[in-house]
Protein backbone atom coordinates (compact mmCIF):
# COMPACT_ATOMS: atom_id res chain seq x y z
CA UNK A 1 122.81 102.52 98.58
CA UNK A 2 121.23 104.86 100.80
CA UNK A 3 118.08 105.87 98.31
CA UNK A 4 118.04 101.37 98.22
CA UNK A 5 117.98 101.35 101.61
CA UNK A 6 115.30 104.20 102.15
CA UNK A 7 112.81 102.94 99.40
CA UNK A 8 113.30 98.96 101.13
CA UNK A 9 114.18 97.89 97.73
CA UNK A 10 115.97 94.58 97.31
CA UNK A 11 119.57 94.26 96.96
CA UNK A 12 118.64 90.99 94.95
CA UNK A 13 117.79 93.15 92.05
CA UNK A 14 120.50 94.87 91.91
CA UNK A 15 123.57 94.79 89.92
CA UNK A 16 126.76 97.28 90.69
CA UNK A 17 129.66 96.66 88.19
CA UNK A 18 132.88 98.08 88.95
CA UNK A 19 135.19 99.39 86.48
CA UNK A 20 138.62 100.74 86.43
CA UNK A 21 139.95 104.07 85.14
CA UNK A 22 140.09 102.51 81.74
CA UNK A 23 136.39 101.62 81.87
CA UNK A 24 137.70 97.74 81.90
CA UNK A 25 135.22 95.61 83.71
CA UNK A 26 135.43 91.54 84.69
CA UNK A 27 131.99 91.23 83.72
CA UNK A 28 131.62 89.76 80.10
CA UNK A 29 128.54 91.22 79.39
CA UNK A 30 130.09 94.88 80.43
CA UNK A 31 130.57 95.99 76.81
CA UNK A 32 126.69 95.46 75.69
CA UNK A 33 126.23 97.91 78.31
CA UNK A 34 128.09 100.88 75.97
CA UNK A 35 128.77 102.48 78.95
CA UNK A 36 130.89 105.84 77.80
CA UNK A 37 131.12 107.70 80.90
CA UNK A 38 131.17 106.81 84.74
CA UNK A 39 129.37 106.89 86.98
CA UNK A 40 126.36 105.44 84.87
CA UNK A 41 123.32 104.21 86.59
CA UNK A 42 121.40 101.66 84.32
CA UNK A 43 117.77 101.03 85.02
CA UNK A 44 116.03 98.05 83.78
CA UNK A 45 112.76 97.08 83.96
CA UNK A 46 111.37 93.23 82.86
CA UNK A 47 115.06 92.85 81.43
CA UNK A 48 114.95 96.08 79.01
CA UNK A 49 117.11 99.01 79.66
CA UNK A 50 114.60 101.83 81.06
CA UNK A 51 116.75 104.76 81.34
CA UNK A 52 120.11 105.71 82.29
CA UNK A 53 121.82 108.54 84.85
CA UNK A 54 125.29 109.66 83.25
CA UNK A 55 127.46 111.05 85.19
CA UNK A 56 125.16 113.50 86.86
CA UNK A 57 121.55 113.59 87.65
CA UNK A 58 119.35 116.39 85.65
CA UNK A 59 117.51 116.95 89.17
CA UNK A 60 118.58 114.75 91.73
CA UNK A 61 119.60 111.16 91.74
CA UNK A 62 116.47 110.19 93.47
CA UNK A 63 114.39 112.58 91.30
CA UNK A 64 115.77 111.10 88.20
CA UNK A 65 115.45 107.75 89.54
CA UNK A 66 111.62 108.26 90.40
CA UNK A 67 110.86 109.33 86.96
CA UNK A 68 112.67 106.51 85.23
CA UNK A 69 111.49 103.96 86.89
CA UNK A 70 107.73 105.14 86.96
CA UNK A 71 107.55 106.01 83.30
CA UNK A 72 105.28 104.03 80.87
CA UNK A 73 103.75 102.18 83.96
């Protein structure tokens, strides 16, 4: 929320789905996601799945957000 809140991005375009221990979501759609481990961060861009941070970052989280969402521009 903080790295949202720094870069002025808009909530509106974001989606957090909470999951319990057993990975069991409310969302329907949750399993399409093939989410293995938490936390994963799921990056979309024009409705296909950009890249993903499992668990942890390779650099940083704000690193590894930078060069997921600025690839193939």
């Amino acid at each position: 929320m903080k790295i949202l809140d720094l870069w002025q991005f808009s909530l509106e375009k974001v989606t957090f789905i909470g999951v319990d221990n057993g990975k069991l979501s409310p969302i329907g759609e949750y399993t399409n996601l093939d989410i293995q481990r938490v936390p994963a961060f799921i990056f979309f861009k024009k409705n296909n799945e950009a890249g993903r941070i499992i668990e942890n970052p390779m650099t940083s989280l704000e690193q590894d957000m930078v060069n997921i969402l600025t690839r193939n521009e």
